[in-house]
Protein backbone atom coordinates (compact mmCIF):
# COMPACT_ATOMS: atom_id res chain seq x y z
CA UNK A 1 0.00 0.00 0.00
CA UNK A 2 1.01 3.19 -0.90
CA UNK A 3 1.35 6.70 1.06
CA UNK A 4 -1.35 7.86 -1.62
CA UNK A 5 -3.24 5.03 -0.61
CA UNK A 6 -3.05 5.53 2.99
CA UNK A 7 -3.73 9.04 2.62
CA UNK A 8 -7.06 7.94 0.76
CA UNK A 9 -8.41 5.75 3.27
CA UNK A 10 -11.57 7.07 5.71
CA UNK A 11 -10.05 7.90 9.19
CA UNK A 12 -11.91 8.58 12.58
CA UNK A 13 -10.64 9.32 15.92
CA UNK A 14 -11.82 5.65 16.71
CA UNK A 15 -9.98 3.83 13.66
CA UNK A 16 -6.82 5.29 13.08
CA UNK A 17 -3.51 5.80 15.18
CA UNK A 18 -2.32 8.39 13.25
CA UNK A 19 -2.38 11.93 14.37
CA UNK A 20 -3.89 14.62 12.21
CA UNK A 21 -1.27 17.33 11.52
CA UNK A 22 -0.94 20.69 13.57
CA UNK A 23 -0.50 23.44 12.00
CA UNK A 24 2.74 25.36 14.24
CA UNK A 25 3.50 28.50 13.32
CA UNK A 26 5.85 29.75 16.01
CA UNK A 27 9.54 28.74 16.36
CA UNK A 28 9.56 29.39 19.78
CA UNK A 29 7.12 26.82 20.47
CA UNK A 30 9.38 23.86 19.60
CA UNK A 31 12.54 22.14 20.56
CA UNK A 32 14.71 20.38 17.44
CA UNK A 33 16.32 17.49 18.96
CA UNK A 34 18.34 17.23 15.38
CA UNK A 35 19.61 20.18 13.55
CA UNK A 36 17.56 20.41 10.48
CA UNK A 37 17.26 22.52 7.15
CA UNK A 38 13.78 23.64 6.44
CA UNK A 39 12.96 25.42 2.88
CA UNK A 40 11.71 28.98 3.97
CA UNK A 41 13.29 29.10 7.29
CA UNK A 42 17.15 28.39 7.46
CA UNK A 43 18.87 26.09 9.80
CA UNK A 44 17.38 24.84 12.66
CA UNK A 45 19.43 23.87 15.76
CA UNK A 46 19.43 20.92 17.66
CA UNK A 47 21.40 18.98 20.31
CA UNK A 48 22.39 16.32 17.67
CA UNK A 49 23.68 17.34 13.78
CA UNK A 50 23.37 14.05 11.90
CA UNK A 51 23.10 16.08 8.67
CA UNK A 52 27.12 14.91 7.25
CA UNK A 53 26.80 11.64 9.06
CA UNK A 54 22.82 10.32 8.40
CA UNK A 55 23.48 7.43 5.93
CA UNK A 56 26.05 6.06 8.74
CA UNK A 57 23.76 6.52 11.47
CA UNK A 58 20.76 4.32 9.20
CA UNK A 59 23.60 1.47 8.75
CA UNK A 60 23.45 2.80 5.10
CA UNK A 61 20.27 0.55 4.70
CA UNK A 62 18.85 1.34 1.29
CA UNK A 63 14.73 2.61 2.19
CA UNK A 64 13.58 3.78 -0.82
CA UNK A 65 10.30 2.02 -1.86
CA UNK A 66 10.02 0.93 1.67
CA UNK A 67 7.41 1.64 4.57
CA UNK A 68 9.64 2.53 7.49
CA UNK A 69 9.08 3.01 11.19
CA UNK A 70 10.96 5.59 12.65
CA UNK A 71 10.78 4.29 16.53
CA UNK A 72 11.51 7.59 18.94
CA UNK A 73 11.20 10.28 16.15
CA UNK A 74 11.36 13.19 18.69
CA UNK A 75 11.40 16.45 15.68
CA UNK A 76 11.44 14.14 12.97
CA UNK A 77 15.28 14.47 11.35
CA UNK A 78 15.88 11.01 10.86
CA UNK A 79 12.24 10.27 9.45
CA UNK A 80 12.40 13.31 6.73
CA UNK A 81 15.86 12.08 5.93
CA UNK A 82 14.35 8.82 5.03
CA UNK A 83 11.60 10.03 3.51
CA UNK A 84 14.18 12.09 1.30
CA UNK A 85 15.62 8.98 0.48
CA UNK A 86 12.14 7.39 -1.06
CA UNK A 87 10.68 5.70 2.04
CA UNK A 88 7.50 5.76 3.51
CA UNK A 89 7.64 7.02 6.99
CA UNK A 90 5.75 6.23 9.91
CA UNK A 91 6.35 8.26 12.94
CA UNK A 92 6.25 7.09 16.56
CA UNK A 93 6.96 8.78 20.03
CA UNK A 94 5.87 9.24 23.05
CA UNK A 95 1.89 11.08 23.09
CA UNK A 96 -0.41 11.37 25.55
CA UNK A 97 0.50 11.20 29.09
CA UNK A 98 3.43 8.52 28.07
CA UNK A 99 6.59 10.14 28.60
CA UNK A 100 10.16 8.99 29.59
CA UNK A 101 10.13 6.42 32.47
CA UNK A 102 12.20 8.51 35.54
CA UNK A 103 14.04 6.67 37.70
CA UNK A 104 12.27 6.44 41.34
CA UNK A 105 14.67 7.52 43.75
CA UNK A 106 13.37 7.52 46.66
CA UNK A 107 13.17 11.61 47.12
CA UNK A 108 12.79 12.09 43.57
CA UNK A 109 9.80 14.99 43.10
CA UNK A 110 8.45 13.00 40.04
CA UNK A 111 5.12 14.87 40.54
CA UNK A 112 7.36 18.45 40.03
CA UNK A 113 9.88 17.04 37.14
CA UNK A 114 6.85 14.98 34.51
CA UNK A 115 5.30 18.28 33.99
CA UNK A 116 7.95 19.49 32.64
CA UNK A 117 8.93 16.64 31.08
CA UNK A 118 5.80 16.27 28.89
CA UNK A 119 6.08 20.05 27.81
CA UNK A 120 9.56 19.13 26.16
CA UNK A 121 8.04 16.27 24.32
CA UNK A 122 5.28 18.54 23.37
CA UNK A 123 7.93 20.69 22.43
CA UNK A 124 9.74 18.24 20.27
CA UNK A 125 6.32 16.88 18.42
CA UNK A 126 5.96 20.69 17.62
CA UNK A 127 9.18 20.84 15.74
CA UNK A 128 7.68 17.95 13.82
CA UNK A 129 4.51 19.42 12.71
CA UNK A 130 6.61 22.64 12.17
CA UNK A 131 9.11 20.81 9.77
CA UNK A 132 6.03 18.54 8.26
CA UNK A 133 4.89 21.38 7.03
CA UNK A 134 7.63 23.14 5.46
CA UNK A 135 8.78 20.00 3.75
CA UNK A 136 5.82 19.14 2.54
CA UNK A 137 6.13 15.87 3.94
CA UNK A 138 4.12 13.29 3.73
CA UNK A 139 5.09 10.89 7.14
CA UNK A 140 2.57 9.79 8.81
CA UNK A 141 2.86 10.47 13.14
CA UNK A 142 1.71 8.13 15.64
CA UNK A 143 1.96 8.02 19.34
CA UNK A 144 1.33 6.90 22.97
CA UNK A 145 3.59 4.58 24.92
CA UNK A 146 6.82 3.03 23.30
CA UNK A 147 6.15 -0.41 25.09
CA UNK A 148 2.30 -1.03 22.80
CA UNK A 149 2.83 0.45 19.24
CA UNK A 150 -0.37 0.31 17.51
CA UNK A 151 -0.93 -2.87 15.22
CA UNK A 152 -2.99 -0.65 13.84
CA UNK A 153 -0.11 1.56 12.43
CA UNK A 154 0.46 -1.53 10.12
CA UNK A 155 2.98 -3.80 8.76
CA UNK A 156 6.74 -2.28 8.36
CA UNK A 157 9.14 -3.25 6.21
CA UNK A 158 12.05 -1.36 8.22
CA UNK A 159 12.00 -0.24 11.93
CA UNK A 160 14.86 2.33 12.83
CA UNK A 161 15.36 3.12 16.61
CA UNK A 162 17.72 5.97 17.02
CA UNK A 163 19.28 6.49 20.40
CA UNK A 164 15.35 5.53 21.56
CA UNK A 165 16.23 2.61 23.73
CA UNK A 166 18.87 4.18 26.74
CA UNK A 167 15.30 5.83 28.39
CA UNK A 168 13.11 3.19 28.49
CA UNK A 169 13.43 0.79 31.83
CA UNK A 170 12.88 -2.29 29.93
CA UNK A 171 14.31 -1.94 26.27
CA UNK A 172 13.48 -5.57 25.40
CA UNK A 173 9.56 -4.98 25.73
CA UNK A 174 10.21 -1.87 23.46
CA UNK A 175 11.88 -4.12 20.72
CA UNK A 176 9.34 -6.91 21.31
CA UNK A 177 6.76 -4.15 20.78
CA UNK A 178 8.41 -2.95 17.78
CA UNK A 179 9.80 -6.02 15.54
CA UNK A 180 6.23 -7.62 15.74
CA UNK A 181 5.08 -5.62 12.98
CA UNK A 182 8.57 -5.69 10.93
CA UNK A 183 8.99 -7.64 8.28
CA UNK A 184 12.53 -7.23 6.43
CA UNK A 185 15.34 -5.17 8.23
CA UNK A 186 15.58 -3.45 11.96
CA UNK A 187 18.23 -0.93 12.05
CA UNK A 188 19.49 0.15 16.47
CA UNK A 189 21.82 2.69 16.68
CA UNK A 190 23.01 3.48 20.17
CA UNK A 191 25.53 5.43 21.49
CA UNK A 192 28.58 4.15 23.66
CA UNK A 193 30.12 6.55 26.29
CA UNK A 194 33.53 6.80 26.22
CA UNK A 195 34.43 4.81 29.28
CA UNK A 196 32.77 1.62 27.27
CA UNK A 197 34.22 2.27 24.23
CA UNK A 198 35.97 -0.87 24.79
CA UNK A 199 32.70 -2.93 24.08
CA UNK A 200 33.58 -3.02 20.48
CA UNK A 201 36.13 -5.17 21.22
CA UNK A 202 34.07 -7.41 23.13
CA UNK A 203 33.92 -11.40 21.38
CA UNK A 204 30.15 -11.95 21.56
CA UNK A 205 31.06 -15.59 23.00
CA UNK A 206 32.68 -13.82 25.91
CA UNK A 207 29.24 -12.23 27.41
CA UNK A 208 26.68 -10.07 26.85
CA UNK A 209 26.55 -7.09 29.24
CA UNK A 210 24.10 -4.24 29.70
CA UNK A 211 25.36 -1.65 32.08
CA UNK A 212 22.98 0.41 34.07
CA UNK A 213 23.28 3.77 33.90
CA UNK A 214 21.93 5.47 37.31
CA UNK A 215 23.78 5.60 40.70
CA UNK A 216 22.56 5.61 44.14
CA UNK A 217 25.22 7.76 45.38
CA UNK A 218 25.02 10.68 42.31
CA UNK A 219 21.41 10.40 41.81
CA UNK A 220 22.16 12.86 38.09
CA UNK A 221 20.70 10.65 35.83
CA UNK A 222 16.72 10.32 36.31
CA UNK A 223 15.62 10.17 32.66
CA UNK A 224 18.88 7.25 31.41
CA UNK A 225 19.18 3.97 31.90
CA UNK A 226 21.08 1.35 30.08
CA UNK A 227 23.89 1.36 27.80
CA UNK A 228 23.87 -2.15 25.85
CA UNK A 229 26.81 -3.77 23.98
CA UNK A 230 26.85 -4.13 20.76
CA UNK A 231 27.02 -8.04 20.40
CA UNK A 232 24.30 -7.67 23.05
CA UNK A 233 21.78 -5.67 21.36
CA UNK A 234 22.54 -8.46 18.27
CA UNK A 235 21.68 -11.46 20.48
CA UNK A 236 18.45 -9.25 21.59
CA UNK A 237 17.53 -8.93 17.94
CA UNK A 238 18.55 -12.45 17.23
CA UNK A 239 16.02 -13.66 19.83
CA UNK A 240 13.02 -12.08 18.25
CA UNK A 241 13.85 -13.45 14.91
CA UNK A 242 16.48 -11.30 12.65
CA UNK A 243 19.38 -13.67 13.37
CA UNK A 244 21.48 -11.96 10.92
CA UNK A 245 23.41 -8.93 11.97
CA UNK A 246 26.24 -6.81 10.87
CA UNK A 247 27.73 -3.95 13.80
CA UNK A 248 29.28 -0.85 12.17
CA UNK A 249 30.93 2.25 14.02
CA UNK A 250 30.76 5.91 13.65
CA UNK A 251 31.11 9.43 15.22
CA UNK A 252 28.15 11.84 15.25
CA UNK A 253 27.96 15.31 16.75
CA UNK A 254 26.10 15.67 19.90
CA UNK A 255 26.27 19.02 21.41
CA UNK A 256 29.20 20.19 19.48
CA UNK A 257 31.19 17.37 19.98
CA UNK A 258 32.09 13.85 18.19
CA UNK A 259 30.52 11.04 20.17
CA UNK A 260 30.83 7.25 19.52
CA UNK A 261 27.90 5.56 18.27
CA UNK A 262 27.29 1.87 16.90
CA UNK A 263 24.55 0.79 14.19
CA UNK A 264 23.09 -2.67 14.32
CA UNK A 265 22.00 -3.68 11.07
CA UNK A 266 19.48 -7.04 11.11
CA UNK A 267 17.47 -9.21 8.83
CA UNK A 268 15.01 -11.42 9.67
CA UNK A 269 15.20 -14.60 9.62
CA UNK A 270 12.42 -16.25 11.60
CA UNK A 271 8.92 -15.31 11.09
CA UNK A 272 7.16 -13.44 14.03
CA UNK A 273 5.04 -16.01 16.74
CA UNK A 274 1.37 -14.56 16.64
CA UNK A 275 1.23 -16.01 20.06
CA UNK A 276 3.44 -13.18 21.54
């Protein structure tokens, strides 16, 4: 099915998970998460630039002609880019009053912090509609919590999860969630602090560590939780069926400065149990 064809179809509130598009008119209103050109309006700034290094961060996985899920879209860079390359996009992030699981210290104010919280997400999903727009794009934007996506959003050929599973308390759910309505290809890209850099060094025979981010005794980090090895986040994939997997490595900028990423690239190779 084609975006025309999608586009066609009858929608409700009560049928469809996609979102109808907002019309945003003022910059100040949003937060890019990804630096962006926009026809009309210049450069916009984000925390990450992926604009010289996009085709590394996507495992250089060719998407044109194919319906792609872009898992934690935030302002929508990666999507457009995609779309830009001949895919249909799908769009999926947090909506609603889903928003990034906080750690629960046990004098955390949660009840001050998710407030404000929400209004950055809000912030980011106006970026999107603001871009949307002056792209002229055609993705498609779903939402609500990243452990249930819709079945209703469809079939995928490609899901792409950029930097979308270090938040979430339980990224196996997420992936779970996520590779049930793949079909082809799943593309993770994750970033690896420097003190771990070592990890791609790591035989996958040896073990398969996740490292947990928070600490008791710093109590910083309330919105972060894992950083997974690579030849972990393959054995992940390779559990829910794309057993074949190719790791490549790559710098990015990230608040003005180079930061070490990895890209998992997967196929499937078992189909999905309808059971699960």
């Amino acid at each position: 099915m084609t975006t025309a064809d999608l586009t066609a179809l009858p929608e409700t509130a009560s049928d469809t998970p996609f979102a109808a598009p907002r019309a945003v008119e003022d910059m100040a209103a949003c937060t890019f998460n990804h630096t962006i050109e926009l026809p009309g309006h210049g450069t916009m700034t984000g925390a990450w630039d992926l604009r010289a290094g996009l085709d590394d961060y996507l495992g250089h996985v060719a998407v044109a002609g194919k319906r792609v899920l872009d898992f934690g879209a935030t302002s929508g860079f990666v999507g457009f880019g995609m779309e830009a390359r001949g895919a249909e996009v799908v769009s999926y992030d947090f909506a609603g009053d889903a928003c990034w699981e906080m750690v629960p210290y046990p004098d955390f104010e949660r009840a001050m912090i998710a407030p404000e919280i929400r209004n950055h997400l809000r912030r980011f999903e106006n970026a999107y509609w603001f871009s949307h727009a002056a792209l002229g794009s055609r993705a498609r934007r779903a939402g609500g919590s990243l452990y249930d996506v819709p079945e209703a959003v469809g079939p995928v050929d490609i899901a792409f999860l950029g930097n979308a599973l270090a938040r979430l308390r339980d990224p196996f759910r997420a992936l779970h969630g996520v590779l049930r309505l793949t079909r082809e290809t799943v593309v993770v890209t994750e970033m690896l602090p420097k003190s771990l850099h070592f990890l791609r060094y790591l035989p996958r025979g040896l073990g398969l560590p996740m490292f947990l981010l928070p600490r008791a005794d710093q109590r910083i980090r309330f919105d972060s939780w894992w950083t997974i090895a690579p030849t972990t986040m393959q054995e992940l994939l390779a559990v829910l069926g794309f057993g074949e997997s190719v790791v490549t490595y790559h710098r990015q900028l990230l608040l003005g400065q180079r930061r070490f990423c990895y890209t998992v690239v997967a196929r499937r190779t078992e189909p999905t149990n309808p059971e699960l």
